[in-house]
Every structure is written in C-alpha cells, then in structure tokens.
Protein backbone atom coordinates (compact mmCIF):
# COMPACT_ATOMS: atom_id res chain seq x y z
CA UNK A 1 15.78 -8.88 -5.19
CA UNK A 2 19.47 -8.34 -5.80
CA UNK A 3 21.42 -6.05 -3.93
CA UNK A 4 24.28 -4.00 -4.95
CA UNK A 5 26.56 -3.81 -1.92
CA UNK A 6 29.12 -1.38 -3.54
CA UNK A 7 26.49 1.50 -3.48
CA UNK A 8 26.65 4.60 -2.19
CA UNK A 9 23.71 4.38 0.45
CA UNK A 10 23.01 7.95 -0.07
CA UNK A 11 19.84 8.34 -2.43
CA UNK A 12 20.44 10.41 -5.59
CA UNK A 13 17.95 13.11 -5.16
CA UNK A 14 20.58 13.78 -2.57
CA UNK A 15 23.92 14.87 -4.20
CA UNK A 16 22.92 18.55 -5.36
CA UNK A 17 21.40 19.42 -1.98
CA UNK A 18 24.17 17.91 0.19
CA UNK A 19 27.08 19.13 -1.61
CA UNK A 20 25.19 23.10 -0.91
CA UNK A 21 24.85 21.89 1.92
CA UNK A 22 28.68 21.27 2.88
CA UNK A 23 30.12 24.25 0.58
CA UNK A 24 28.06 26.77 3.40
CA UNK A 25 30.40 25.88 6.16
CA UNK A 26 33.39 25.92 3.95
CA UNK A 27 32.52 29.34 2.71
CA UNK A 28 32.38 30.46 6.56
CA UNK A 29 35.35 28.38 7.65
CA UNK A 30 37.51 29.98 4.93
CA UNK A 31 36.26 33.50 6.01
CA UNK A 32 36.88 32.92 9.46
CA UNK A 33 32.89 32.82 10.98
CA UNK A 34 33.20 29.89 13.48
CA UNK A 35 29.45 30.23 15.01
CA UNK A 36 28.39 30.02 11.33
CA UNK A 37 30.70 27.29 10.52
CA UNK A 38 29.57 25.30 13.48
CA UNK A 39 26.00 26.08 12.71
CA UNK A 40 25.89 24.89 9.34
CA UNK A 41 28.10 22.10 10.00
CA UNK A 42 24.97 20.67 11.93
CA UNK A 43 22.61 21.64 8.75
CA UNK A 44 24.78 19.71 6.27
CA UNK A 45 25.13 16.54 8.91
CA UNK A 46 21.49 16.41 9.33
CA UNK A 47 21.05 16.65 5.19
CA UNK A 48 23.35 13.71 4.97
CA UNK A 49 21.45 11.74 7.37
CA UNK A 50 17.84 12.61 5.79
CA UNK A 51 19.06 11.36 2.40
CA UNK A 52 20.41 7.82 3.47
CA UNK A 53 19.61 5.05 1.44
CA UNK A 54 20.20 1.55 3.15
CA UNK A 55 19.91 -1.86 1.37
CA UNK A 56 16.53 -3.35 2.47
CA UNK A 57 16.04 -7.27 2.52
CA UNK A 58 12.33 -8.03 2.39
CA UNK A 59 11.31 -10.95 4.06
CA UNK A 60 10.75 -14.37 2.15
CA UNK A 61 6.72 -14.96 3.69
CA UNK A 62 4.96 -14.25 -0.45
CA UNK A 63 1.38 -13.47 1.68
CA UNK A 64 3.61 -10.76 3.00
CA UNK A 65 2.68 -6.84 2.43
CA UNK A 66 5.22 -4.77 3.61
CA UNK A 67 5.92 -0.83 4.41
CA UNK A 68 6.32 1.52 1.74
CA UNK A 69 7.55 3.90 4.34
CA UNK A 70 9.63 4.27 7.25
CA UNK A 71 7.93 5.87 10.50
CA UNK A 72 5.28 5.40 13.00
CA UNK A 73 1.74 3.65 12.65
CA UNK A 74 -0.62 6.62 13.42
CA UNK A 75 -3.69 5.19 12.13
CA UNK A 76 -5.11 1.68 11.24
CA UNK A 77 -8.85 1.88 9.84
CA UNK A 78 -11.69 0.60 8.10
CA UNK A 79 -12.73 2.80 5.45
CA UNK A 80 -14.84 3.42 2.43
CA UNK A 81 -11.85 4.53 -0.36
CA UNK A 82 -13.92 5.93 -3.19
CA UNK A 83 -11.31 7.24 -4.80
CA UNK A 84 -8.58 4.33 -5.64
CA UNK A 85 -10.27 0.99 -4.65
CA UNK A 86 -13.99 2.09 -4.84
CA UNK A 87 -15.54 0.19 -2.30
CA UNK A 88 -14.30 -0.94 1.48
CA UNK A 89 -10.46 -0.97 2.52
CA UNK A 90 -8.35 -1.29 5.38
CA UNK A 91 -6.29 1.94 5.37
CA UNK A 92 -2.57 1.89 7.22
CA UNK A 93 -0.82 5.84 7.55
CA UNK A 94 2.78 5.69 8.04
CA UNK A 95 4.01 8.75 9.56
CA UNK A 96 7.69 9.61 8.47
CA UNK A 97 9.13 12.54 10.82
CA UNK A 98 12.25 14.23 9.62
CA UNK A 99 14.50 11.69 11.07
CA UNK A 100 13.05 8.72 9.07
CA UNK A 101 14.75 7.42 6.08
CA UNK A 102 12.94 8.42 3.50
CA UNK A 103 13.10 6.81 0.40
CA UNK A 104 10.03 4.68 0.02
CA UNK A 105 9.58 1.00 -1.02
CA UNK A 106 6.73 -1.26 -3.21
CA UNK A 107 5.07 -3.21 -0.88
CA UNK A 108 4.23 -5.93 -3.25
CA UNK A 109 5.44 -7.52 -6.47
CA UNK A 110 3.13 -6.87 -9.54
CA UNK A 111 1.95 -4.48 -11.83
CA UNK A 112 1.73 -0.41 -12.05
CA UNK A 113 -1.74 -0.07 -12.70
CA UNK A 114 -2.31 4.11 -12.52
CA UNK A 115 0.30 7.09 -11.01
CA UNK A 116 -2.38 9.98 -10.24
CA UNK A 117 -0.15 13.22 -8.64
CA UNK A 118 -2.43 15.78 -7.23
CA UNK A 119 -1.45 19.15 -6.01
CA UNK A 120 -2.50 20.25 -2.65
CA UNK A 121 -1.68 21.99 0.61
CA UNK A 122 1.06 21.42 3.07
CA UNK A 123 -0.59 20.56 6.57
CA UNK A 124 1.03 18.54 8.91
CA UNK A 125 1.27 14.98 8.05
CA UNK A 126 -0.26 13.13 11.00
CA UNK A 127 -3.20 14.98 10.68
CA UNK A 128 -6.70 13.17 9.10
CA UNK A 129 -7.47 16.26 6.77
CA UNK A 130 -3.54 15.47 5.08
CA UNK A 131 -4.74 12.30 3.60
CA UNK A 132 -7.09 14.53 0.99
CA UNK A 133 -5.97 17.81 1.11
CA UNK A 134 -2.27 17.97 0.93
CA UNK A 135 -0.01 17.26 -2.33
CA UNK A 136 0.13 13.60 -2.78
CA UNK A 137 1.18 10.96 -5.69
CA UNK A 138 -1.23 7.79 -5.67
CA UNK A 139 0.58 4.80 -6.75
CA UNK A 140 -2.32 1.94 -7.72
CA UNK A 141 -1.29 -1.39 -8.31
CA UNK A 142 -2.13 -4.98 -8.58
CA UNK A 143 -0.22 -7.90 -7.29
CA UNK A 144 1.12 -10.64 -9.02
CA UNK A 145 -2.00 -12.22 -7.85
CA UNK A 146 -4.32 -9.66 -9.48
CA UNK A 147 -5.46 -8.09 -6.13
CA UNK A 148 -5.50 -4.17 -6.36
CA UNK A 149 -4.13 -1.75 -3.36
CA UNK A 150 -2.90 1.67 -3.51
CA UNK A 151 -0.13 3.71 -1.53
CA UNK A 152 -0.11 7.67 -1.52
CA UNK A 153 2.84 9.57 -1.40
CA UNK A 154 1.41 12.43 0.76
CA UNK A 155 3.80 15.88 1.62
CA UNK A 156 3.58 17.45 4.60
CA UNK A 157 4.29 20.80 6.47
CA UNK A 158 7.69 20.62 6.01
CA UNK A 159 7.91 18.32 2.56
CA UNK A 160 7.69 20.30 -0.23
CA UNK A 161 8.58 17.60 -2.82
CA UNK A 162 7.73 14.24 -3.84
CA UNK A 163 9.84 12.23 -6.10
CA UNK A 164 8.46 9.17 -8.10
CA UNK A 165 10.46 6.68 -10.30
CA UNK A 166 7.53 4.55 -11.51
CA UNK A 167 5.35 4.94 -14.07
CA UNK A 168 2.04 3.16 -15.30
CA UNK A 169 2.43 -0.25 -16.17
CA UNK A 170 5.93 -1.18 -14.87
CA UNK A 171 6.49 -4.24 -13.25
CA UNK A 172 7.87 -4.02 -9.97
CA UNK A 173 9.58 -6.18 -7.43
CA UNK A 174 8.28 -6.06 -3.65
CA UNK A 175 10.87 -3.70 -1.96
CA UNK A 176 11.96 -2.06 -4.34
CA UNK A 177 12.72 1.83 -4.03
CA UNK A 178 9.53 3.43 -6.21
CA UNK A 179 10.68 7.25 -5.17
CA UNK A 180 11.04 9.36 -1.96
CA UNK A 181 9.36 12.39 0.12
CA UNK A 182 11.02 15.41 1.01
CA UNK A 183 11.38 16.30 4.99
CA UNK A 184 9.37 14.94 6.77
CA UNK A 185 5.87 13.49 4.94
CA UNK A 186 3.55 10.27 5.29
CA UNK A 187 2.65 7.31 3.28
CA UNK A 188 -0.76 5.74 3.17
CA UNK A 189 -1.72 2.60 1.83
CA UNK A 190 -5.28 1.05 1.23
CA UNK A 191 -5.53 -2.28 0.83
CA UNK A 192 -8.47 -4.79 -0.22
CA UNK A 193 -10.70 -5.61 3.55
CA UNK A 194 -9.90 -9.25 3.53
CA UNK A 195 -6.45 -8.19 3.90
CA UNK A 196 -5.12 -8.94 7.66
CA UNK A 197 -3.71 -6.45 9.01
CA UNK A 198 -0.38 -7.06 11.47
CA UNK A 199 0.45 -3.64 12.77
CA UNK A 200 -1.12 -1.34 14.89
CA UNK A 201 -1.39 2.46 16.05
CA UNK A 202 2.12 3.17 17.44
CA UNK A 203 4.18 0.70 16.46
CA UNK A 204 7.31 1.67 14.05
CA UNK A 205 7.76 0.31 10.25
CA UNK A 206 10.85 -0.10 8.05
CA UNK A 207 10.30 0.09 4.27
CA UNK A 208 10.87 -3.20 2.28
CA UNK A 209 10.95 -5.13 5.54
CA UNK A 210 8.09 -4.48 7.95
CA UNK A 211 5.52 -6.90 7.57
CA UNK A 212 1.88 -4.76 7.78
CA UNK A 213 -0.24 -7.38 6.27
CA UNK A 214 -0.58 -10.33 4.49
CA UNK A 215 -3.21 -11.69 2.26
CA UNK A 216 -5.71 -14.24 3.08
C-alpha cells in the first residue's frame, strides 16, 4: 500500500465539524467570555484529536488478518453467525472509546462482496445486545483467497453516525481506510472457525496493523 506522507492526517469527515468547532471560542474570545473561551477551547482540541487520521503500515505476514478498528478486545467467541457467514465463526469486538482513532481499516485484501446498513438503537457499545440491536453497516467480503468474513460498523451511545466509503464489489487493499464511526462506537468482525485467532479479551488493537488472526 502506498502512502502519501504530505497528507493532512486529519480525516475529511472532519473539516466542517472542527472548523465549528474552533469559530465557538473565537466568537467568545472576541466578546470577551474567558470561562467560555477556555471551555470550548477544550471542545475544539478534543474534536481535533477524535478526527486524526495517521498513516498505517500493515505488516508484510499475507496469512495476516488485521484490525479494522482501533480499541480494546472486549470479546473473543465462538459463535453461530446466521446472518453474514451462515454457519460457525469466530467473532472478535473491538471496542473504540472516544479517545480511539477512529477511522477504520480492511482487514484483508480482496473483494466487496455485500454493504448491508441497518438502522437501530444507540446502546452502549461494549454491551452484547449492541452487536444486533444498535445501527450498524455490515461490510462482507472475500479474500483474495476466496474465504468470506464480515466486519460491522456498529454505533454506540454516543456515535450517532457511521460513514462508509466502499461499496459492493470494490476491490480493496488490506489496510486500507473503508470509512469511520462517530464518537465513540465498536467494530466486530466474524471470521471463518478455522481462522486462528491471536488476540484476546483485553488486549488493545491498532487498525491496519494489529495482527488478530491469520489463516490456516
């Protein structure tokens, strides 16, 4: 994957929000409110820092699966997915928190196979019932190698919008940025059971880098 080091490592979803963001405590500076200026000061800081977008170099291992998302391992399972691989998977939920970047990453070179979006609530991310009842955007895929996984884009209590920049039948490039989650969210991923997974519950993940599991 190339990388274009003259970027602006601020994702674009970004530039409307933070430029509100830093006209608030100009507005207040200008008309003299200093607890105000301060106050949002902080806001459009921490809006800055949620929209980063650093370059990502994915490791060179091609059994490798890597993180979509950046966050904390909150569960690792054996499941039966009836809804995107139709039969047993091992299922991986990235938590993002606020903090996170979040701008999230194809975990392996291939094909778009199917984008389904589905509306939903807004419970807190780390919690089981998120992973079926809050908004979400499946992404299903194959690999290069024709073996089929699926990552969901799932929002959270705070997350109010999910972006997505691929679309069915696009061929991606492992690492590569596929769209972002508002504020705080998770990611899932299901993958195929003979799959090994390499991470477990706690650990942290960095999108396009962290290895989570690599093919037989």
């Amino acid at each position: 994957m190339t990388h274009n080091r003259s970027r602006v490592p601020i994702a674009r979803e970004g530039y409307r929000i933070i430029a509100l963001a830093w006209a608030l405590p100009l507005l207040f500076w200008l008309a003299g409110w200093t607890v105000l200026t301060l106050a949002t000061l902080a806001l459009a800081v921490f809006v800055v820092s949620f929209f980063r977008d650093p370059e990502r170099q994915p490791p060179d291992d091609p059994r490798a699966i890597i993180s979509p998302a950046d966050g904390r391992i909150i569960k690792v399972a054996e499941v039966n997915d009836d809804r995107f691989l139709h039969g047993p998977a091992r299922l991986v939920s990235i938590f993002m928190s606020p903090l996170n970047v979040h701008v999230n990453r194809v975990p392996v070179s291939g094909r778009i196979v199917d984008i389904r979006y589905n509306a939903g609530k807004y419970l807190r991310a780390f919690a089981d019932k998120a992973s079926l009842d809050n908004e979400q955007n499946a992404i299903i895929m194959d690999d290069t190698g024709g073996r089929r996984l699926c990552f969901v884009q799932i929002a959270g209590f705070i997350a109010r919008r999910i972006v997505c920049h691929v679309a069915a039948e696009d061929a991606v490039q492992r690492g590569e940025r596929c769209g972002m989650i508002m504020f705080g969210s998770r990611v899932d991923i299901y993958l195929p059971p003979d799959a090994n997974v390499c991470v477990a519950v706690g650990e942290r993940a960095t999108a396009g880098e962290s290895v989570i599991a690599r093919w037989p």
